[in-house]
C-alpha atoms as a PDB file:
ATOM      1  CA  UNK A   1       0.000   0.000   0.000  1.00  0.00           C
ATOM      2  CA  UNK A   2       1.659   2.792  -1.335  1.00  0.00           C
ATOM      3  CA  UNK A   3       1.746   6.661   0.097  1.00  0.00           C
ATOM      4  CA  UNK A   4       0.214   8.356  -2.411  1.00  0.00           C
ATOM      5  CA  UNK A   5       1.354  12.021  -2.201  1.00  0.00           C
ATOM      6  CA  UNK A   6      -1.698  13.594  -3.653  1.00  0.00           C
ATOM      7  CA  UNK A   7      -3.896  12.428  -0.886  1.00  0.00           C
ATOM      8  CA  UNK A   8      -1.801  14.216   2.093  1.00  0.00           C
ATOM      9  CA  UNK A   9      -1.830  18.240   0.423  1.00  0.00           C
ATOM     10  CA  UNK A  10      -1.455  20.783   2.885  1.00  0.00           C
ATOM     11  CA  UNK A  11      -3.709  23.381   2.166  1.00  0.00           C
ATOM     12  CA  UNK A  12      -1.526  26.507   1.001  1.00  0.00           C
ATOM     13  CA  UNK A  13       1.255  24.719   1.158  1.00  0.00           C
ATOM     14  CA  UNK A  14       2.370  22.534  -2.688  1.00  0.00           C
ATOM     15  CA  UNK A  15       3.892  20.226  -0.361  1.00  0.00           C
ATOM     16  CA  UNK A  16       3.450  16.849   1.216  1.00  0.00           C
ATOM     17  CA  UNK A  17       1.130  16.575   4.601  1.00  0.00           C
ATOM     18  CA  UNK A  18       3.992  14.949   7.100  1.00  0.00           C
ATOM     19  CA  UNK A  19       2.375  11.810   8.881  1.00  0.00           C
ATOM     20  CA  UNK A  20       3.441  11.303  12.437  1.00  0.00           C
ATOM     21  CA  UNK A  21       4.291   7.902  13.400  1.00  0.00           C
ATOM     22  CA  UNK A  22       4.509   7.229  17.134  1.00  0.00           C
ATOM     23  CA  UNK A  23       6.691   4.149  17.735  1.00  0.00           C
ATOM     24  CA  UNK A  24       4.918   0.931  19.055  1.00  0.00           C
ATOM     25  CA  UNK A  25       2.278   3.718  20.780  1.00  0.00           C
ATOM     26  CA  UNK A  26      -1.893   2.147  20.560  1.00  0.00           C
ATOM     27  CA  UNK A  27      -3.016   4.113  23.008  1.00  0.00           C
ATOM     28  CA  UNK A  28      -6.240   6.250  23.943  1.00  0.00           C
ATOM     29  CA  UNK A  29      -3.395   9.395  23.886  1.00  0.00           C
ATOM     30  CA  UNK A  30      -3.006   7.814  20.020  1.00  0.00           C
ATOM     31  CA  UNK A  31      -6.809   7.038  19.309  1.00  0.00           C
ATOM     32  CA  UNK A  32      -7.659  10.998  20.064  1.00  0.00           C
ATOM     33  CA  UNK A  33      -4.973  12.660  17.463  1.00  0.00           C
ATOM     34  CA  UNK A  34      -6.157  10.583  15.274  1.00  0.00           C
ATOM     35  CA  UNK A  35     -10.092  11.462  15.363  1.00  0.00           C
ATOM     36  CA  UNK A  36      -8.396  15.020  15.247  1.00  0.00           C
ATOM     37  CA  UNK A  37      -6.192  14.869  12.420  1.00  0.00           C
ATOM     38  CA  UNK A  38      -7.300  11.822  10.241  1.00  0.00           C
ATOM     39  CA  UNK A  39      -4.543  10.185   7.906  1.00  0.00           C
ATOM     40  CA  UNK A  40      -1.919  12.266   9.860  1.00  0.00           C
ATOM     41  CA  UNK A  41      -0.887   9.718  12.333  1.00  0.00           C
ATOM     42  CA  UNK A  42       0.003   6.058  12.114  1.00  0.00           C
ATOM     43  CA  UNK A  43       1.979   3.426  14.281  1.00  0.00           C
ATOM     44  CA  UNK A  44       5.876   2.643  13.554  1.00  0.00           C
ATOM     45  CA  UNK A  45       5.769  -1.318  14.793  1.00  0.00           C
ATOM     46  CA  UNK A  46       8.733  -3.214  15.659  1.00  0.00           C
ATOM     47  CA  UNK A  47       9.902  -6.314  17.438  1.00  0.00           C
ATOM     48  CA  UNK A  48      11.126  -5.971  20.492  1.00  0.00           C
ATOM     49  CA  UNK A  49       7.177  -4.098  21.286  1.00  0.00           C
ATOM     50  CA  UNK A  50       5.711  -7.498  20.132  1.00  0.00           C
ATOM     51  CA  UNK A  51       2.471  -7.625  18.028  1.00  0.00           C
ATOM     52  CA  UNK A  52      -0.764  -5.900  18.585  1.00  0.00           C
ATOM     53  CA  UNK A  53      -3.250  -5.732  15.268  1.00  0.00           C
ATOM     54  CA  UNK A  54      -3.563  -2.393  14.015  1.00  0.00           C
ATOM     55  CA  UNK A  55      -7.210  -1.363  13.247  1.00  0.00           C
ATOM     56  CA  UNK A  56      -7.792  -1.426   9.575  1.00  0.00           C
ATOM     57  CA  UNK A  57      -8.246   2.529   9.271  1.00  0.00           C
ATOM     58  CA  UNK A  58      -4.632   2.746  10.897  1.00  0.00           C
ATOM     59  CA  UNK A  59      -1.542   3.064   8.782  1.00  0.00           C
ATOM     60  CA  UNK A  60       1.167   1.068   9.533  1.00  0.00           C
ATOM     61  CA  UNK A  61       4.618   0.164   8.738  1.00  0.00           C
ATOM     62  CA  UNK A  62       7.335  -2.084  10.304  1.00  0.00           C
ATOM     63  CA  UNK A  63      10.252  -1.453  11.756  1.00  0.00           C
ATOM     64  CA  UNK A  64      13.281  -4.415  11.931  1.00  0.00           C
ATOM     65  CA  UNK A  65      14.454  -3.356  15.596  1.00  0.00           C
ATOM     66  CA  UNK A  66      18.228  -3.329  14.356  1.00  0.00           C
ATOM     67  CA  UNK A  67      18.462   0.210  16.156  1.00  0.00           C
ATOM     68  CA  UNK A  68      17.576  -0.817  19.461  1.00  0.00           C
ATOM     69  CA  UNK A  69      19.773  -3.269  19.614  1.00  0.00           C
ATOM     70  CA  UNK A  70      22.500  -1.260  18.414  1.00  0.00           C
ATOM     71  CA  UNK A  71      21.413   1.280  21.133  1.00  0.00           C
ATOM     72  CA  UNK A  72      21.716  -1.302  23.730  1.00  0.00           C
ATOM     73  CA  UNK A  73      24.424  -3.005  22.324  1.00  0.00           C
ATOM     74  CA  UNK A  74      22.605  -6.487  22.430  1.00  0.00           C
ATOM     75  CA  UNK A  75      22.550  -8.964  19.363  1.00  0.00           C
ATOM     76  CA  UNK A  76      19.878  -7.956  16.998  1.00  0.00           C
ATOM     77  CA  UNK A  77      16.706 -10.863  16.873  1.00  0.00           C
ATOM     78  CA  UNK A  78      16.685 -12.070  13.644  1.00  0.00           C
ATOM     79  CA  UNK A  79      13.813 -14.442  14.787  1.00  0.00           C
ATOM     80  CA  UNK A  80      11.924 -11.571  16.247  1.00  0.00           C
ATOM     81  CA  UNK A  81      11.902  -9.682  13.051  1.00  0.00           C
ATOM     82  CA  UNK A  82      10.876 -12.908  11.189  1.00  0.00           C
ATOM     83  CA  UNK A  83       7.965 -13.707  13.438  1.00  0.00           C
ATOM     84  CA  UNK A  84       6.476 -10.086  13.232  1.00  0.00           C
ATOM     85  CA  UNK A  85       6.183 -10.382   9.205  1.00  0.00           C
ATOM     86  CA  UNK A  86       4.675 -13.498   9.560  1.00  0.00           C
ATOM     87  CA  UNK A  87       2.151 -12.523  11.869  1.00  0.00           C
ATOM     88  CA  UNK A  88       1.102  -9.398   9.337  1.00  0.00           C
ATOM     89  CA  UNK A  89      -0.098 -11.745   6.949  1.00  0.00           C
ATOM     90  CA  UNK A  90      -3.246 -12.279   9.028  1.00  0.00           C
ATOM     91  CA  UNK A  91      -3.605  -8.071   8.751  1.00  0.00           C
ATOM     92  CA  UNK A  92      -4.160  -5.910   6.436  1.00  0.00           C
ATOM     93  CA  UNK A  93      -0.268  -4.555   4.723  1.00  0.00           C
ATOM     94  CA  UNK A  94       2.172  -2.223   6.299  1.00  0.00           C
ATOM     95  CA  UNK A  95       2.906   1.472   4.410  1.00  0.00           C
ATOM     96  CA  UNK A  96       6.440  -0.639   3.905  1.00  0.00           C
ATOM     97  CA  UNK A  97       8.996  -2.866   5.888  1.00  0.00           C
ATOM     98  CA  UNK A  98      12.540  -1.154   7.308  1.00  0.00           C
ATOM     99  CA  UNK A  99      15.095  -3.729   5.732  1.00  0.00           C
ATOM    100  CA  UNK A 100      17.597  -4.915   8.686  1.00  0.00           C
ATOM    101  CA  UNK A 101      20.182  -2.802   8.429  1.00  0.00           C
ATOM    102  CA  UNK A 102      23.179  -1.997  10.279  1.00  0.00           C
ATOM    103  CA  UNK A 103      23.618   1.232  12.180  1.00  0.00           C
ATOM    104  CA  UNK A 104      26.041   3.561  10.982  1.00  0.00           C
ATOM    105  CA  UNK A 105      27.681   0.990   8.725  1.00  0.00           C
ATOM    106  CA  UNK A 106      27.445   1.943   4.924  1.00  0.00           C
ATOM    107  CA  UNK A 107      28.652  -1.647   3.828  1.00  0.00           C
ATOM    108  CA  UNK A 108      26.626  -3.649   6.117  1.00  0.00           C
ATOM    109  CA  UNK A 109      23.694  -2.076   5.326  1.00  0.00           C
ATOM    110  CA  UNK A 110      23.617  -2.417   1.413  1.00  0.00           C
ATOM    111  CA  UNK A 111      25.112  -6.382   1.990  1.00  0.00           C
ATOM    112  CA  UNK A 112      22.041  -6.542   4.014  1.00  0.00           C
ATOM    113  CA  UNK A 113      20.013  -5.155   1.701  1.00  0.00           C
ATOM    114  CA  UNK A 114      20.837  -8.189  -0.494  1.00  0.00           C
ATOM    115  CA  UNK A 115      20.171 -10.371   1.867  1.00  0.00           C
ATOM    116  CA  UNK A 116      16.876  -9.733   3.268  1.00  0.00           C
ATOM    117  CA  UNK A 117      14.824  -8.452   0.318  1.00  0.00           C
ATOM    118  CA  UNK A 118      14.162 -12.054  -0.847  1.00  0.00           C
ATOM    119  CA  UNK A 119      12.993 -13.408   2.633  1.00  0.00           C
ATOM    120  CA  UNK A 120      10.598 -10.025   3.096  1.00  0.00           C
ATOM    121  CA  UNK A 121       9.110 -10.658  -0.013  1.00  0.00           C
ATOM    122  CA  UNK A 122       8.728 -14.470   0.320  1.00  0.00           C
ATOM    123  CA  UNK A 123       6.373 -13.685   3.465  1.00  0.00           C
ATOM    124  CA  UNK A 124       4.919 -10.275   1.965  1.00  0.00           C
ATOM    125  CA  UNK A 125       5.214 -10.184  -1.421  1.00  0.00           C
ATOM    126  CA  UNK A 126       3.641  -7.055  -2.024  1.00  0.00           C
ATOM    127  CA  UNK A 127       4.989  -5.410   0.293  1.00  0.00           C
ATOM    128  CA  UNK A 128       6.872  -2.225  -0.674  1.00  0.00           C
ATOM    129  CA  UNK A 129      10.316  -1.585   1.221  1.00  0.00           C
ATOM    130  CA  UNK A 130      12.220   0.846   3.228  1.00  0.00           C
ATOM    131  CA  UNK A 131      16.030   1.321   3.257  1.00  0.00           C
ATOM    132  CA  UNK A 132      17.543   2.638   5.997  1.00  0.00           C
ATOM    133  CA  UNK A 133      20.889   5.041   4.894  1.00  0.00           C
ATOM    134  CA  UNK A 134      23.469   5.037   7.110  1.00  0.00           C
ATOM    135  CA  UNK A 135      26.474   7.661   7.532  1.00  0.00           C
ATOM    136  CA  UNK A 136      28.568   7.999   4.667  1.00  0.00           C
ATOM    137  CA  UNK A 137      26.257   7.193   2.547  1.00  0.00           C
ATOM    138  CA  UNK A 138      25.115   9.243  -0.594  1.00  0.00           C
ATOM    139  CA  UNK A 139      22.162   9.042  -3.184  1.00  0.00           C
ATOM    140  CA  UNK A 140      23.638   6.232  -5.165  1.00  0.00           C
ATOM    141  CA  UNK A 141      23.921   3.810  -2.526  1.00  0.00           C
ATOM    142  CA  UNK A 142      19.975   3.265  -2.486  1.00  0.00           C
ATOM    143  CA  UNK A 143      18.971   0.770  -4.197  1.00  0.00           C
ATOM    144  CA  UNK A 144      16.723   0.630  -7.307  1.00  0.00           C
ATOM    145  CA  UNK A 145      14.478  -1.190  -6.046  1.00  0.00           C
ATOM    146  CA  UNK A 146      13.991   0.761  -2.664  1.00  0.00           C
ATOM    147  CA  UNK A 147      10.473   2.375  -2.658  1.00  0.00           C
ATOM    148  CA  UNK A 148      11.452   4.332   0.836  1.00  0.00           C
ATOM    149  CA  UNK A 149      14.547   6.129   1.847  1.00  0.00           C
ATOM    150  CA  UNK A 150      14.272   5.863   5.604  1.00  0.00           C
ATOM    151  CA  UNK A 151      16.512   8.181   7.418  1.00  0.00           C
ATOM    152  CA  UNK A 152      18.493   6.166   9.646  1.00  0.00           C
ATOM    153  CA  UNK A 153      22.369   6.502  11.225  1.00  0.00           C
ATOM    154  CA  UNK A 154      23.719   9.011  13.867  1.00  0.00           C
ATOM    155  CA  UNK A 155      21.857  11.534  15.084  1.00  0.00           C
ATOM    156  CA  UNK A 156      24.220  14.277  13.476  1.00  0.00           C
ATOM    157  CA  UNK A 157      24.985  13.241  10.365  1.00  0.00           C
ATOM    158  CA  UNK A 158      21.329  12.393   9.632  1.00  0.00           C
ATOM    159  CA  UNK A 159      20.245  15.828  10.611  1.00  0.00           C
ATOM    160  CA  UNK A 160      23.383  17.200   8.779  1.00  0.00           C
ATOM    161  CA  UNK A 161      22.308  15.514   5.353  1.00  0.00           C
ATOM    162  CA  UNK A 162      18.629  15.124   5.622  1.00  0.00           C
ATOM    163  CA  UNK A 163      18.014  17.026   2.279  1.00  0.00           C
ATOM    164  CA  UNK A 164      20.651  15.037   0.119  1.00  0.00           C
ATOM    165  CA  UNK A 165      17.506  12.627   0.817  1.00  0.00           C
ATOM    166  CA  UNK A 166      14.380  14.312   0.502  1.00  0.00           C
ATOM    167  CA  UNK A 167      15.742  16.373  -2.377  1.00  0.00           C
ATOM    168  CA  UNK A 168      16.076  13.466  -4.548  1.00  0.00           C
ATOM    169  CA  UNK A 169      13.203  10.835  -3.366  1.00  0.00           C
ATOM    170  CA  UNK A 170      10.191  11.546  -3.176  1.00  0.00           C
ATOM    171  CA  UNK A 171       9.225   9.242   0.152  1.00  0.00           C
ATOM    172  CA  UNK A 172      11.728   9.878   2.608  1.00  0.00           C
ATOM    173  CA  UNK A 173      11.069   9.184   6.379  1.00  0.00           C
ATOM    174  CA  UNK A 174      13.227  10.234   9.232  1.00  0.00           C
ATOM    175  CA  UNK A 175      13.702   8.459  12.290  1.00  0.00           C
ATOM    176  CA  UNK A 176      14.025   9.446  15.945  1.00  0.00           C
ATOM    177  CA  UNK A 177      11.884  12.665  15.915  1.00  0.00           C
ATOM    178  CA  UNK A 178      10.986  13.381  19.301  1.00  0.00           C
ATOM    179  CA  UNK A 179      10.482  16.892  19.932  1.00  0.00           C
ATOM    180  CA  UNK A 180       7.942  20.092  17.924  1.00  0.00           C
ATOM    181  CA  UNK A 181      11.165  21.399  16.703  1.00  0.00           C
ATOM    182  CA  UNK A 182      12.755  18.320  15.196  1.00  0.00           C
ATOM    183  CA  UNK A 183       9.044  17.910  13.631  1.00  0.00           C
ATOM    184  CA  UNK A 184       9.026  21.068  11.830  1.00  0.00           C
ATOM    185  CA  UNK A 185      12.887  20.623  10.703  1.00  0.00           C
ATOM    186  CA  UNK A 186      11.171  17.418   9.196  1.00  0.00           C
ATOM    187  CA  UNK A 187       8.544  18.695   7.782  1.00  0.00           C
ATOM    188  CA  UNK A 188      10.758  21.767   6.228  1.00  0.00           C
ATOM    189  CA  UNK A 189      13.048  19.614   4.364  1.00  0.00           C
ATOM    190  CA  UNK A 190      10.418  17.922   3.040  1.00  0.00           C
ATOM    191  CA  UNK A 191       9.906  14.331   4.632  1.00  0.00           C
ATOM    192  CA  UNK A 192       6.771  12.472   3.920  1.00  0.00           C
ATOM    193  CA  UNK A 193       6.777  10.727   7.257  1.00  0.00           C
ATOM    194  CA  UNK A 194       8.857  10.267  10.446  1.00  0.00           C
ATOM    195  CA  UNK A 195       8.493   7.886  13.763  1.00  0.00           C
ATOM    196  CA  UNK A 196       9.762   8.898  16.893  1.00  0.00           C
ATOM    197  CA  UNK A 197       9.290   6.508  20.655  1.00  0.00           C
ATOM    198  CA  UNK A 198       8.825   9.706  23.132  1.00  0.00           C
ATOM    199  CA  UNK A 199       5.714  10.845  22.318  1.00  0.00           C
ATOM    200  CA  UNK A 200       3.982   8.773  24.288  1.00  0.00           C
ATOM    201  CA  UNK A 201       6.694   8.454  27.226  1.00  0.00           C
ATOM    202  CA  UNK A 202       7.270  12.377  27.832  1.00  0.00           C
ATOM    203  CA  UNK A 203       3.837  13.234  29.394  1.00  0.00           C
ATOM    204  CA  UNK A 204       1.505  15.694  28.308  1.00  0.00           C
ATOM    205  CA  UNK A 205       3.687  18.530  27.632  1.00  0.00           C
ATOM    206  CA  UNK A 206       5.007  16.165  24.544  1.00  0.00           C
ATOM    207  CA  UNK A 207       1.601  15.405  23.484  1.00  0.00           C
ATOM    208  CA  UNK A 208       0.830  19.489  23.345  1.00  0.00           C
ATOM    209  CA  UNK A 209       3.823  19.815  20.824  1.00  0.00           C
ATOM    210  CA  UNK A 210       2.744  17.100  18.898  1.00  0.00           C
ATOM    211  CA  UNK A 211      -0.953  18.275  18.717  1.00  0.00           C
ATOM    212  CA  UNK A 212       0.498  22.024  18.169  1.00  0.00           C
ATOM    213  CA  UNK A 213       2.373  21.262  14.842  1.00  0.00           C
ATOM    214  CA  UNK A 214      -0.282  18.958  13.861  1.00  0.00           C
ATOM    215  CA  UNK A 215      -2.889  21.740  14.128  1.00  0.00           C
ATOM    216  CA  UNK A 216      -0.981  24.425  12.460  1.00  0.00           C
ATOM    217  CA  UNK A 217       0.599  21.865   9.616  1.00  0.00           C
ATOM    218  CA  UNK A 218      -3.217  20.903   8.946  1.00  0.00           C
ATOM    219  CA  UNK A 219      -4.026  24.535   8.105  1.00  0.00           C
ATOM    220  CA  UNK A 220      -2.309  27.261   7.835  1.00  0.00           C
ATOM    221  CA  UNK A 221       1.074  25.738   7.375  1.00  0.00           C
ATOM    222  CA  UNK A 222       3.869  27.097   9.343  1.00  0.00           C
ATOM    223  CA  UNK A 223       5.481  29.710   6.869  1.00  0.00           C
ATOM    224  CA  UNK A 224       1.956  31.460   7.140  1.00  0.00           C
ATOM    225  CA  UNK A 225       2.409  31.189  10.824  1.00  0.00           C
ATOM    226  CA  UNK A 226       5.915  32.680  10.662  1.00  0.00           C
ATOM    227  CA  UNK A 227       4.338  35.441   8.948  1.00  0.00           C
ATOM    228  CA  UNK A 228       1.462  36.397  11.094  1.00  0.00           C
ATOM    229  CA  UNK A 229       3.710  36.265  14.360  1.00  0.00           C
ATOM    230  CA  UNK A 230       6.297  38.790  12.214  1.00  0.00           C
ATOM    231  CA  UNK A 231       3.298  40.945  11.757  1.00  0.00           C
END
């Protein structure tokens, strides 16, 4: 299932609506943005959160759970990974699939690119997929057959080079955003979706930023915003 551009317009704005993906989050928190702000929010889901069916108006896509346990410096679970495609066959089909990748590593991640796109697609065969770039990497390194650049590596350099990405591919998401600013740097450089595990976590202060810029990227759009305050 495909993200069509034309069906998230911002009105005023000839760019891309930016949907929100709150990592492994199914909450009532969740459940209320979206009656808000329908087809702006949808779940990231990956491993190590285990499985919960997604409702079939919710948007979805998977993660692999390689950066977690890069972040924790534990083995990544290959068998983990495995069992959560299998168990999306009885559901209705992720946005895409992050391809296990490697964090930070350029030449693990395309070897694993190899790799894994014949076992996703053996379980999901329509599935379309994500690859994750990784630091040092450049526009040539993704792969034809990559329907989703997903913004991966170290913080820095993935902030630092976010619109090599997004200038060139037209469905780029970023990972780890986790605050109203990082959103709107997001949304500015032209990202069609991003994920981030703190909404949910930081209290309600975090959910007021998150219902802020989706209120004022719903309408207005933030230049317009800009503008007014100047004024």
């Amino acid at each position: 299932m495909p993200l069509e551009a034309d069906n998230w317009k911002v009105i005023g704005v000839s760019k891309p609506k930016m949907m929100v993906m709150p990592s492994n989050s199914s909450g009532l928190a969740v459940g209320r943005l979206v009656g808000m702000f329908p087809s702006r929010l949808g779940w990231l889901i990956s491993p190590e959160a285990g499985w919960k069916k997604p409702p079939s108006w919710m948007p979805y896509a998977l993660d692999n759970g390689a950066f977690g346990a890069w972040k924790n410096k534990t083995e990544w679970d290959e068998g983990a990974f495995m069992a959560l495609l299998e168990r999306v066959r009885k559901s209705h089909y992720p946005l895409w699939v992050v391809v296990p990748d490697v964090v930070t590593n350029r030449e693990a991640t395309i070897e694993k690119w190899a790799e894994w796109v014949p076992k996703i697609k053996s379980v999901l065969p329509h599935t379309d997929l994500a690859f994750a770039v990784q630091d040092g990497m450049t526009k040539g390194d993704v792969p034809s057959d990559a329907d989703v650049v997903f913004v991966g590596g170290s913080t820095e350099w993935k902030w630092r080079n976010l619109r090599e990405w997004t200038d060139n591919f037209k469905r780029v998401h970023v990972a780890r955003v986790n605050s109203e600013r990082l959103l709107w740097m997001a949304d500015d450089a032209g990202a069609v979706s991003c994920d981030g595990t703190g909404w949910m976590r930081g209290g309600e202060e975090r959910l007021v930023e998150l219902e802020h810029y989706l209120s004022i990227s719903n309408g207005r759009g933030r230049k317009q915003m800009i503008m007014e305050a100047i004024l």
